[in-house]
Protein backbone atom coordinates (compact mmCIF):
# COMPACT_ATOMS: atom_id res chain seq x y z
CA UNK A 1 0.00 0.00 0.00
CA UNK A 2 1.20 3.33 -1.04
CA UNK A 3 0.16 5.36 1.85
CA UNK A 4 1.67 8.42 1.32
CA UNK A 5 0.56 9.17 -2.25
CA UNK A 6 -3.37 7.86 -1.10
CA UNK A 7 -3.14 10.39 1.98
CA UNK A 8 -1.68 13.65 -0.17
CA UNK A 9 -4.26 12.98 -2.52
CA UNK A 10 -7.24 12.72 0.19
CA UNK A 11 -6.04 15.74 1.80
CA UNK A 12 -5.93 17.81 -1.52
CA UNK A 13 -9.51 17.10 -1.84
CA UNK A 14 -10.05 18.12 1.77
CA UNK A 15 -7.99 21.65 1.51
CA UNK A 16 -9.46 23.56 -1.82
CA UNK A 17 -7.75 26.91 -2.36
CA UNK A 18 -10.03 30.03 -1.09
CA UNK A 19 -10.20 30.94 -4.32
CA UNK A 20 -11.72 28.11 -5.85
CA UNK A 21 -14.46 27.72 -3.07
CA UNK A 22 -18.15 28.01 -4.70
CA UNK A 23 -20.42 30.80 -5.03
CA UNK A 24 -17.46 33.02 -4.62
CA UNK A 25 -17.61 33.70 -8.68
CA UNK A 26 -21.19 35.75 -7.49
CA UNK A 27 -20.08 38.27 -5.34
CA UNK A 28 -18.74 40.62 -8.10
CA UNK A 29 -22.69 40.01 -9.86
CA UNK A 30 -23.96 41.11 -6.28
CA UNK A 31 -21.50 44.06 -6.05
CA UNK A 32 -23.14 45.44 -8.97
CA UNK A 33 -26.45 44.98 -8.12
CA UNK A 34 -25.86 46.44 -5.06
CA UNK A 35 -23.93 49.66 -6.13
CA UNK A 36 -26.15 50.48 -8.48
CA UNK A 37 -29.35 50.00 -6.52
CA UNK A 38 -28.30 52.12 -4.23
CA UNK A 39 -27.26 54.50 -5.86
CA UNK A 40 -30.10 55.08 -7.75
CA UNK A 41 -32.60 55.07 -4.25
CA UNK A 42 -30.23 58.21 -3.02
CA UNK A 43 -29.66 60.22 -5.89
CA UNK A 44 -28.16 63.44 -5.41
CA UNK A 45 -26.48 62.22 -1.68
CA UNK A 46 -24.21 58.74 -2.42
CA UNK A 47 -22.27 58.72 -5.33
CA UNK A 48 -21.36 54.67 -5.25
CA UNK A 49 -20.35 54.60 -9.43
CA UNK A 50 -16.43 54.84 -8.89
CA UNK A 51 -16.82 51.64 -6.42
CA UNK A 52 -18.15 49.45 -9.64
CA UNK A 53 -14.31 49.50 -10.84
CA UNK A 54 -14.06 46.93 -7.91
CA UNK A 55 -16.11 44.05 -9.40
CA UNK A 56 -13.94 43.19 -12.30
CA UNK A 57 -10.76 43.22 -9.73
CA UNK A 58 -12.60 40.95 -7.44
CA UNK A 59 -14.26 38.80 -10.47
CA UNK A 60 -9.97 38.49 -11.36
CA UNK A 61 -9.76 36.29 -7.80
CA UNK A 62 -12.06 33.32 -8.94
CA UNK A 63 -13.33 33.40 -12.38
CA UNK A 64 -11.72 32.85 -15.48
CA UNK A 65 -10.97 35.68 -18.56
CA UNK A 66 -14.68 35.23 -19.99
CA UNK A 67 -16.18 35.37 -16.91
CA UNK A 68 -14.12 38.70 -16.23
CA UNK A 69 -15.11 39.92 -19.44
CA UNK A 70 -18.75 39.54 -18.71
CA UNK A 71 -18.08 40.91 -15.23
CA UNK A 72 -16.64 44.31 -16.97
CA UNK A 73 -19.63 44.37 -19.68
CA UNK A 74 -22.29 44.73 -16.55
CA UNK A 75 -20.24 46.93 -14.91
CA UNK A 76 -19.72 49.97 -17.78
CA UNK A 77 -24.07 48.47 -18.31
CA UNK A 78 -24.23 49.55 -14.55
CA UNK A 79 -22.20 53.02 -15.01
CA UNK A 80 -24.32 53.74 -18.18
CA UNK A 81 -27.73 53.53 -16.51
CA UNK A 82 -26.51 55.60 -13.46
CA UNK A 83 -25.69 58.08 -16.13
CA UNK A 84 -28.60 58.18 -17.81
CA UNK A 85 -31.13 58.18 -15.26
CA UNK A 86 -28.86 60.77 -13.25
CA UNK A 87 -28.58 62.79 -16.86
CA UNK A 88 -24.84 63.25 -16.27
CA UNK A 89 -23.73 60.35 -18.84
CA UNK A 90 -22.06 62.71 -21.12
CA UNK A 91 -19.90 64.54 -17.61
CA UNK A 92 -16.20 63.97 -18.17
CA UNK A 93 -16.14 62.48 -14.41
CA UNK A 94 -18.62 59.54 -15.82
CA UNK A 95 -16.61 59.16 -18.63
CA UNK A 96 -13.80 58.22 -16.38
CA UNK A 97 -15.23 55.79 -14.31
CA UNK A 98 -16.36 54.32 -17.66
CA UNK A 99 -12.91 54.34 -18.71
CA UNK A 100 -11.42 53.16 -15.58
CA UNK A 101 -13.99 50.30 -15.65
CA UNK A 102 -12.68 48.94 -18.99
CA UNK A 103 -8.97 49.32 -18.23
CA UNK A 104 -9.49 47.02 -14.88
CA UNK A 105 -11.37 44.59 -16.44
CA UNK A 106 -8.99 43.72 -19.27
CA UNK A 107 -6.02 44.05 -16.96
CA UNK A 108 -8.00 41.28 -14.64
CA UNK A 109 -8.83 39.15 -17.61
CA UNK A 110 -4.86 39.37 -19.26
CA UNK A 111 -4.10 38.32 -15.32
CA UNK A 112 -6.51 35.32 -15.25
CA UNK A 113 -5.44 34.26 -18.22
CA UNK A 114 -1.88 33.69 -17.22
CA UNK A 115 -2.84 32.42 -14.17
CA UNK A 116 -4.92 29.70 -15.54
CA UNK A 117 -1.99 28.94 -17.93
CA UNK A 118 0.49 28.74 -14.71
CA UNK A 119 -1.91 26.26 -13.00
CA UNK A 120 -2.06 24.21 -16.17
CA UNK A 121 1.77 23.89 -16.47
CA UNK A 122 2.01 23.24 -12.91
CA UNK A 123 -0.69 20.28 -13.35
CA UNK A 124 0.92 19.05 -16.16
CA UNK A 125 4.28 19.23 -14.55
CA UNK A 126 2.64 17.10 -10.95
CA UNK A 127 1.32 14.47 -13.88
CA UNK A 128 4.61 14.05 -15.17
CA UNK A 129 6.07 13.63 -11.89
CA UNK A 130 3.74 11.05 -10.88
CA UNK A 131 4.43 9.09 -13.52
CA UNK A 132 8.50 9.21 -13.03
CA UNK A 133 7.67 8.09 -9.13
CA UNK A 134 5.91 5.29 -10.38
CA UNK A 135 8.25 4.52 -13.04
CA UNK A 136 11.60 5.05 -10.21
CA UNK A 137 10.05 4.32 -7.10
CA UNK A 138 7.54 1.69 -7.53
CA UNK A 139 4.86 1.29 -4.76
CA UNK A 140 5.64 -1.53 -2.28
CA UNK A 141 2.49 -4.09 -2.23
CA UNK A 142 0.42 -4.57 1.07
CA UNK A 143 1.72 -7.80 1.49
CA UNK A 144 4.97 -9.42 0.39
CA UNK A 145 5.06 -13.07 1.20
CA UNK A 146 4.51 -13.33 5.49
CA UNK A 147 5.43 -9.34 5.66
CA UNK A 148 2.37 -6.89 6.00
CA UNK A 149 4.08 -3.93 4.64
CA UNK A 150 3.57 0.36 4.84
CA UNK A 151 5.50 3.17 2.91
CA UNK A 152 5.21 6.53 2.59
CA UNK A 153 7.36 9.01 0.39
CA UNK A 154 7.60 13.23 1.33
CA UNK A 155 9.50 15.15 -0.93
CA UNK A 156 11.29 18.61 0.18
CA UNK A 157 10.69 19.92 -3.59
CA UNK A 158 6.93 21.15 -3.35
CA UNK A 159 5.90 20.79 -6.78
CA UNK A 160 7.70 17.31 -7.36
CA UNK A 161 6.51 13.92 -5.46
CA UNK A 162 9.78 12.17 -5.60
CA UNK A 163 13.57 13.62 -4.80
CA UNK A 164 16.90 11.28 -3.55
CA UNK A 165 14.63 9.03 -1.22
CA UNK A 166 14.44 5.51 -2.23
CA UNK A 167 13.47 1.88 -1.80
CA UNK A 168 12.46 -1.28 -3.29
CA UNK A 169 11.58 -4.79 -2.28
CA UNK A 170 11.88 -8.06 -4.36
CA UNK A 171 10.93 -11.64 -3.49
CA UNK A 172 13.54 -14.72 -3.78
CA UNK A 173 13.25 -17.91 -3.27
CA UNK A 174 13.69 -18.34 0.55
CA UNK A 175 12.39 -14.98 1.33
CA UNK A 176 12.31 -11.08 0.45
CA UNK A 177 15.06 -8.67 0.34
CA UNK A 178 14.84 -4.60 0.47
CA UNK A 179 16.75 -1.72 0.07
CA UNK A 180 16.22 1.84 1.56
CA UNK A 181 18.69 4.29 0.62
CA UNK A 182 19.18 8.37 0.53
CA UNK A 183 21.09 10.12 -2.20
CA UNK A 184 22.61 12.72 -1.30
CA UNK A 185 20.76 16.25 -2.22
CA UNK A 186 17.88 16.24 -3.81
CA UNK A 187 16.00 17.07 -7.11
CA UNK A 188 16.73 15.48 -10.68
CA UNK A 189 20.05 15.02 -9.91
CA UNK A 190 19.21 12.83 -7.09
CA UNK A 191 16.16 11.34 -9.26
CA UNK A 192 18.67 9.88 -11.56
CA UNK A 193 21.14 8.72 -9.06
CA UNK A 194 18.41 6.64 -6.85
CA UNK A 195 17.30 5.32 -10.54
CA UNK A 196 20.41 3.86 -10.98
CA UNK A 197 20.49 2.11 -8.22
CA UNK A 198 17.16 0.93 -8.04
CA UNK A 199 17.78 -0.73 -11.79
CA UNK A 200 21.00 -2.54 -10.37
CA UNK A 201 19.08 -3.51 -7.01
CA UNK A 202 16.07 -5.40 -8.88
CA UNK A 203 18.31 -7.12 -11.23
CA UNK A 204 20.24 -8.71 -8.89
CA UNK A 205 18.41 -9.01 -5.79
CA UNK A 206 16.63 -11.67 -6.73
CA UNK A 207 19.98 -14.28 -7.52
CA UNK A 208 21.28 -16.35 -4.80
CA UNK A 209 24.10 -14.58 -3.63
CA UNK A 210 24.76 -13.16 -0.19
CA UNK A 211 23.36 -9.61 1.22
CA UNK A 212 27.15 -8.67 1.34
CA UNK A 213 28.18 -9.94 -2.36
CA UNK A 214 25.02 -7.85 -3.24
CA UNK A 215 25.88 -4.50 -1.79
CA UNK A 216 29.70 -5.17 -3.14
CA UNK A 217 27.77 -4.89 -6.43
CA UNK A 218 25.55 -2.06 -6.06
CA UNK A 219 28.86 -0.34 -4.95
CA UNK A 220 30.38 -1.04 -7.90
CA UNK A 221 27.89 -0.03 -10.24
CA UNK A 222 27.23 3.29 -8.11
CA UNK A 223 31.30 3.70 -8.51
CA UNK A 224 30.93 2.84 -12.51
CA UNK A 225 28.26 5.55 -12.75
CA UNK A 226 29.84 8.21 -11.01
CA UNK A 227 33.15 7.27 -13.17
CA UNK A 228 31.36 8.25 -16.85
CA UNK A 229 32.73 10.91 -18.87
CA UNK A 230 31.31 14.24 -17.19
CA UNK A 231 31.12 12.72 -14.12
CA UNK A 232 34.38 13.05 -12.79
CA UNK A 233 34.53 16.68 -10.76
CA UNK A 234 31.26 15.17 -9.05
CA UNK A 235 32.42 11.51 -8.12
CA UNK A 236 33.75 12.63 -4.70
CA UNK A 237 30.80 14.76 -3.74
CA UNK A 238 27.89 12.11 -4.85
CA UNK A 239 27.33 8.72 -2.61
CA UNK A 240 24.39 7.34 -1.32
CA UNK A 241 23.56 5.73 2.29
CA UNK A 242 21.81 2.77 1.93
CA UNK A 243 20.70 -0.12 4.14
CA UNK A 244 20.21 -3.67 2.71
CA UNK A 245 17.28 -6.49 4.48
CA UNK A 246 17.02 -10.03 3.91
CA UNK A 247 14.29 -11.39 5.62
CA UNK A 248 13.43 -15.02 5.54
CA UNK A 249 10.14 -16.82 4.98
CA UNK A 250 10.76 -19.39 8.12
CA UNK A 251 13.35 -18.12 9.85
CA UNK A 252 12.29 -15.71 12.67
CA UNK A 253 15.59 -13.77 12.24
CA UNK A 254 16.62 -10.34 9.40
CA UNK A 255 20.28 -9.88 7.92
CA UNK A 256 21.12 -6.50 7.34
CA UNK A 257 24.23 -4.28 5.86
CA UNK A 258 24.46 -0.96 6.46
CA UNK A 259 26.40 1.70 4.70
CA UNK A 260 25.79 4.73 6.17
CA UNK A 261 22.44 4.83 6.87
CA UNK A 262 20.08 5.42 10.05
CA UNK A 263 19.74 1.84 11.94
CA UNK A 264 15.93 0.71 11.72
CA UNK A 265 13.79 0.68 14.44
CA UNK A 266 12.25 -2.94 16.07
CA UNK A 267 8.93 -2.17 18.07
CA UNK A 268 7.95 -5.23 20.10
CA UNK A 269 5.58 -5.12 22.73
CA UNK A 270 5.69 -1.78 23.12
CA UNK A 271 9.85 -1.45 22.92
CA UNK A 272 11.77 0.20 20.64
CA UNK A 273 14.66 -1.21 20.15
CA UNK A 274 17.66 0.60 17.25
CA UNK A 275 19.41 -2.48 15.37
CA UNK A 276 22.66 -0.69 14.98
CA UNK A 277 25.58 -1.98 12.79
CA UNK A 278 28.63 -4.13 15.04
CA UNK A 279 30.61 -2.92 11.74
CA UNK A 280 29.01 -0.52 9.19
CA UNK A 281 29.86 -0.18 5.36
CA UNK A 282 30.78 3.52 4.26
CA UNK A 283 28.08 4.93 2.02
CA UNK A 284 27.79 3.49 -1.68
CA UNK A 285 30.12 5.03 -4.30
CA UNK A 286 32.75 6.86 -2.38
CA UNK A 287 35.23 5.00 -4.51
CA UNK A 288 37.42 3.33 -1.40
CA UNK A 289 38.46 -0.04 -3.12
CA UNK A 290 36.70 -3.34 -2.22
CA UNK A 291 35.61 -2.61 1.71
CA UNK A 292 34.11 -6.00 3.64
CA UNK A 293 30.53 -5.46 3.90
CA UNK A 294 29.63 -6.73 7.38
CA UNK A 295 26.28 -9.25 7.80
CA UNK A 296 24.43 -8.41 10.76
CA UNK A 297 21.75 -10.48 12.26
CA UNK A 298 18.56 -10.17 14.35
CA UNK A 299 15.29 -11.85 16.08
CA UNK A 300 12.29 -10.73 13.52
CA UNK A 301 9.78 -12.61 15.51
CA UNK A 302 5.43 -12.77 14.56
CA UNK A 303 4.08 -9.74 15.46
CA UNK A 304 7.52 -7.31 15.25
CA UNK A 305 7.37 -4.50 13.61
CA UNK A 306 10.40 -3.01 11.48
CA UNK A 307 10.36 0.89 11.37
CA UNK A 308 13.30 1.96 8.34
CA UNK A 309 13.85 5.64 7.53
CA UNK A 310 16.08 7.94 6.02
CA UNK A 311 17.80 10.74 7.34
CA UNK A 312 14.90 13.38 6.25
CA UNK A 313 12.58 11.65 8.78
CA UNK A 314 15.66 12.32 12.03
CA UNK A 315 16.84 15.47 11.08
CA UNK A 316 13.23 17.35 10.55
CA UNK A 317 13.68 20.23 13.39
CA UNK A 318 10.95 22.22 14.84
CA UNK A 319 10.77 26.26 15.37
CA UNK A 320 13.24 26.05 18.13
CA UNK A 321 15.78 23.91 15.82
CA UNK A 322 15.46 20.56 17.78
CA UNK A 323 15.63 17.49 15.88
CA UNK A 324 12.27 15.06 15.24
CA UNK A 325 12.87 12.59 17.57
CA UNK A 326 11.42 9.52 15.73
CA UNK A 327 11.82 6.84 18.51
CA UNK A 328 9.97 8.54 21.28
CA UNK A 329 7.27 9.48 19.11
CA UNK A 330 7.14 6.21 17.43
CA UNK A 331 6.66 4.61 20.95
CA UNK A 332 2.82 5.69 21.18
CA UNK A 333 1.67 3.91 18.32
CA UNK A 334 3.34 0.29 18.75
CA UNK A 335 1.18 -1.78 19.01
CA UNK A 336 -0.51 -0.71 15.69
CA UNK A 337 -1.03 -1.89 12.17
CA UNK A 338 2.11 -0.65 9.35
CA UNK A 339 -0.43 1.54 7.66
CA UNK A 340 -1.96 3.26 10.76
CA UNK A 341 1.93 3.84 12.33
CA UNK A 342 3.03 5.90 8.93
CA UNK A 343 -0.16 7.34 9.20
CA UNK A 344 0.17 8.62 12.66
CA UNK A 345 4.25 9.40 11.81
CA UNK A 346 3.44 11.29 9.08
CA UNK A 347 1.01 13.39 10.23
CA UNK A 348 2.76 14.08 13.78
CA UNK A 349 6.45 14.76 11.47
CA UNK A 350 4.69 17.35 9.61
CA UNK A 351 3.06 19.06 12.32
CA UNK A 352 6.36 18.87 14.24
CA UNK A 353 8.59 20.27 11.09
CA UNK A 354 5.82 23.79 10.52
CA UNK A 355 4.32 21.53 7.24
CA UNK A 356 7.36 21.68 5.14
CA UNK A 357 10.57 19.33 5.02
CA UNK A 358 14.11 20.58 4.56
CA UNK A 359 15.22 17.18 2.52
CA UNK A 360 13.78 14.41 1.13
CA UNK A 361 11.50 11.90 4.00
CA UNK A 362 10.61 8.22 3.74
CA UNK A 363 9.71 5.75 5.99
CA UNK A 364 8.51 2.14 5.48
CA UNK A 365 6.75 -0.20 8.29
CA UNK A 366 7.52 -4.16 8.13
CA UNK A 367 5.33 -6.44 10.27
CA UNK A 368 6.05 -10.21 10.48
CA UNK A 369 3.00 -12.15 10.52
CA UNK A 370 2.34 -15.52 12.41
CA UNK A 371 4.24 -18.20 10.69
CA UNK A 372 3.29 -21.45 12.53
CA UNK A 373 5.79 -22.94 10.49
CA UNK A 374 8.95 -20.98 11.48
CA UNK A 375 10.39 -21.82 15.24
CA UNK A 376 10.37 -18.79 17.42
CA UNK A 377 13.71 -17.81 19.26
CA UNK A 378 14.01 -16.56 23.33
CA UNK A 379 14.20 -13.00 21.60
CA UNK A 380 17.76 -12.82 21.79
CA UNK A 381 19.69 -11.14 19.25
CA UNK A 382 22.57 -12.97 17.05
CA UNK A 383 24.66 -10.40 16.92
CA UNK A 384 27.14 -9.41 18.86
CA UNK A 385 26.71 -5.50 19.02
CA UNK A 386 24.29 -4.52 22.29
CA UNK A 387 20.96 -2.33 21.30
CA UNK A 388 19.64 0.87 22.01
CA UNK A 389 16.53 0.52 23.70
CA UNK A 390 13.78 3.30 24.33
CA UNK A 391 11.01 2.25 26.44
């Protein structure tokens, strides 16, 4: 389930722009009804025709060029019976609130109209956008073999849905491996970097080779990329952090690699519990030879729940510059369902950050369902690094 891309969508039908709200395309009708009515039932004490200028202007806020146009037309109407039945039509002063009338209304129109063309481009430019996240960043399913499964995806460029943020999951034949990584900057740049290693990841994630003979070959083909023609002033600036999961069908236990990246988070009956590296990997494509990737392995028991992140998600900071701190706010939703923690998370990182990230967010939520087949362990862990726990 793509969570994050259902929720944005829900709330954009939830908050419509002021402009856009109904019956607001009337008020510059009822302006000139109302100026002109009472204007005619005081004649000789208000003289309300210089106001009309204001309907086209306020027509210019909701309505589109026509509609404007219109607008204008029953506003000079309005001015021209106030003139006639006031017998000053021909008066230089009418004349100028005539004038003034038409110059607003076809500076409101010319306005609208590139307006409407902005929010077309801008549409078409959220469509395309779309498309490249599904194309790049393919939504994880609900379910991937006994894993109930959550993502959602915040990107710090407003107007684009995906940025440096990645990850991918693909099923072998004893289980189901994933990657979460983070690029580092954002934009197209970073689009075409977490590309790249999304391609490599799902063509070879699914061969039977280790977790640490597979991120010795996403290294290399970051490295490769990073070494073409035009690339070189860039190669020592550009890596990527990225943390590798293989999770078996029947084995109660997870293998991970990190390199670079934020450990992920294990809730268990309501504990929170930071699987950090006993030796992590350097980020992929810093170019430092062939380093040993180090294998790392957990309890993933029925019923855990594995919180991964990337660095967007920890280093949100509020008004007073504090980081979001992602494990004590995490800790009042264990318990819960994948989908309903990201909800919850994302909602609660947003509020905490003022509604707008400074880099690219994403988290995914990994439950283990009951597998009667799979032995459960005395929830130690395998290896031999101790945990962080927060209660």
């Amino acid at each position: 389930m793509y969570y994050g891309k259902v929720l944005s969508r829900k709330q954009a039908t939830r908050r419509r722009p002021w402009h856009e709200t109904p019956g607001l395309v009337a008020v510059p009708f009822a302006l000139i009804i109302a100026i002109t009515t009472i204007n005619l039932a005081t004649p000789g004490h208000l003289h309300l025709g210089p106001l009309l200028v204001a309907a086209p202007a306020l027509a210019a806020a909701s309505a589109g060029p026509r509609l404007i146009a219109l607008t204008g037309v029953l506003a000079v109407a309005g001015q021209v019976i106030l003139g006639v039945v006031l017998k000053d039509l021909s008066s230089s002063e009418r004349m100028a609130q005539v004038f003034s009338v038409v110059l607003v209304s076809v500076f409101a129109a010319l306005l609208s109209e590139a307006r409407d063309r902005r929010a077309r481009e801008l549409t078409r430019a959220r469509q395309v956008s779309e498309i490249a996240q599904n194309l790049v960043l393919r939504p994880l399913p609900a379910r991937i073999g006994p894993l109930r499964v959550a993502a959602v995806y915040l990107a710090a460029e407003s107007e684009m849905q995906i940025g440096g943020d990645l990850y991918a999951a693909t099923r072998t034949t004893s289980g189901t491996r994933l990657l979460v990584g983070d690029v580092r900057g954002n934009g197209l740049t970073a689009v075409g970097d977490a590309a790249l290693l999304l391609g490599a990841f799902r063509a070879a994630a699914h061969r039977q080779v280790g977790l640490a003979e597979l991120t010795a070959y996403l290294d290399a083909s970051v490295c490769w990329n990073l070494a073409e023609p035009g690339e070189g002033d860039l190669a020592q600036e550009c890596f990527i952090t990225a943390l590798l999961l293989d999770i078996p069908d029947h084995s109660p236990t997870i293998k991970t690699v990190h390199c670079g990246h934020p450990p992920p988070l294990l809730l268990r009956q309501g504990r929170i519990t930071a699987l950090s590296a006993h030796r992590p990997s350097p980020p992929l494509g810093l170019q430092l030879g062939t380093p040993c990737h180090h294998v790392d392995t957990f309890d993933f028991t029925a019923g855990d729940v594995l919180l991964l992140y990337t660095d967007g998600v920890i280093e949100a900071r509020n008004s007073q510059g504090d980081f979001y701190p992602l494990a004590e706010r995490a800790a009042a939703w264990t318990g819960q369902r994948p989908e309903v923690l990201l909800q919850h998370l994302r909602a609660d990182l947003l509020a905490y950050a003022g509604g707008r990230l400074g880099d690219d967010a994403a988290m995914i939520a990994i439950e283990r369902l009951a597998d009667h087949g799979a032995p459960q362990p005395s929830h130690r862990t395998h290896s031999s690094e101790a945990l962080t726990e927060t209660g």
